[in-house]
Protein backbone atom coordinates (compact mmCIF):
# COMPACT_ATOMS: atom_id res chain seq x y z
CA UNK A 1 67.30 61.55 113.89
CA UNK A 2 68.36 64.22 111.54
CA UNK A 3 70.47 67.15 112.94
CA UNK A 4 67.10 70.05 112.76
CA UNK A 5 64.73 67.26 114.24
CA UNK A 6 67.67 67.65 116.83
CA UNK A 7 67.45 70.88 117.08
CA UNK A 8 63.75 71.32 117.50
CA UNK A 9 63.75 68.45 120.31
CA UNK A 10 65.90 70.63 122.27
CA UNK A 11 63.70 73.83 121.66
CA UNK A 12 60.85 71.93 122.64
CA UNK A 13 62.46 70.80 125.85
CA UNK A 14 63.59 74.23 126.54
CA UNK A 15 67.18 73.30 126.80
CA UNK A 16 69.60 75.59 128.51
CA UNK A 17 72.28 75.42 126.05
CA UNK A 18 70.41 76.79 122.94
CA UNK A 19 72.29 79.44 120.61
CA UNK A 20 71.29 82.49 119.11
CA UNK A 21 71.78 81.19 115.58
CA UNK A 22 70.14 78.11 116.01
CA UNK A 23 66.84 79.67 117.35
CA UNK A 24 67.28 81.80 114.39
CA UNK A 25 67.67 79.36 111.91
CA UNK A 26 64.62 77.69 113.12
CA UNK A 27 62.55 80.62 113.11
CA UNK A 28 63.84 81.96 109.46
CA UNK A 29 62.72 78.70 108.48
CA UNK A 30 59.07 79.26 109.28
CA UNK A 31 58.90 82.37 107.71
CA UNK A 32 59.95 84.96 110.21
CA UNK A 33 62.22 87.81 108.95
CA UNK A 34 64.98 89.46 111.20
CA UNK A 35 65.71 93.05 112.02
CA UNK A 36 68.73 94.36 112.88
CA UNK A 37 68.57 96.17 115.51
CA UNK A 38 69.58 99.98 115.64
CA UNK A 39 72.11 102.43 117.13
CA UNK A 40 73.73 99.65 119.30
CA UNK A 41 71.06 97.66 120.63
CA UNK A 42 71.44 93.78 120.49
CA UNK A 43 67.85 92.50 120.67
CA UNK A 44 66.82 91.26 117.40
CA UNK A 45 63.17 91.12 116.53
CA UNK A 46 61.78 88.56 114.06
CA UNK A 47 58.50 89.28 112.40
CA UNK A 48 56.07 87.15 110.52
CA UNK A 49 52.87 88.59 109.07
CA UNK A 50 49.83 87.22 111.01
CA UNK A 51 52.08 86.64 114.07
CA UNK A 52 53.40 88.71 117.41
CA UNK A 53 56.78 89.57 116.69
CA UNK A 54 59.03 87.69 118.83
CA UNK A 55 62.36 89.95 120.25
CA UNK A 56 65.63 88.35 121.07
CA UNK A 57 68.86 89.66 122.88
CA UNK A 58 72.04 88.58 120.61
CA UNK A 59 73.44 87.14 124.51
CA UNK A 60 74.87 83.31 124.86
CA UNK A 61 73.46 81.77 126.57
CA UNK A 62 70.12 82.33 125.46
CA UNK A 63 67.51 82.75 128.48
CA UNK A 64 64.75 80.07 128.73
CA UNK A 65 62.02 82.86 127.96
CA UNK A 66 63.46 83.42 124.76
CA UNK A 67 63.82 80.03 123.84
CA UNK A 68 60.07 79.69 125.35
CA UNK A 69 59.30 82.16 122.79
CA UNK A 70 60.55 80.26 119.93
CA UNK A 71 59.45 77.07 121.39
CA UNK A 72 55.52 78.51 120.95
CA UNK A 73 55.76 79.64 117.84
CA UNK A 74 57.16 76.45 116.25
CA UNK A 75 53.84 74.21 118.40
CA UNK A 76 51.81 76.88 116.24
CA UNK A 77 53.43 76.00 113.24
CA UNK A 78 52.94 72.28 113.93
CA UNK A 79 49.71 73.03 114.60
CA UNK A 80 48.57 74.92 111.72
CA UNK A 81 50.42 72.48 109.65
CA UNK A 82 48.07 69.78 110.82
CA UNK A 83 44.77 71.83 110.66
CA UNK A 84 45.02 73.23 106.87
């Protein structure tokens, strides 16, 4: 199992121990964009045209609601990628 089919599995399982970079990586890999966030705030929204804009605190660990978050919008990407 390659290291980002790791990294989705633990997404998908809504693992505790889930860093702020990887859920980024994953979801700058599907097309989301970040923003950085102004004067001082560390929630980082990633946006995706066609999608809800998902917001993330720059905290370790990462809550499970975040990483539910991400874990929905990757499903929809499987999904779509199955249903052209």
């Amino acid at each position: 199992m390659s290291a980002w089919e790791k990294l989705l599995e633990r997404i998908l399982t809504l693992s505790n121990d889930l860093r702020f970079n990887e859920l980024r990586k994953v979801l700058e890999a599907y097309g989301y964009t970040m923003n950085q966030p102004r004067r001082g705030s560390s929630h980082y929204t990633f946006r995706k045209p066609g999608c809800m804009p998902i917001t993330i605190p720059k905290h370790e660990p990462i809550k499970r609601v975040y990483v539910d978050m991400v874990r929905q919008a990757v499903e929809s990407e499987a999904n779509d990628n199955e249903n052209p």
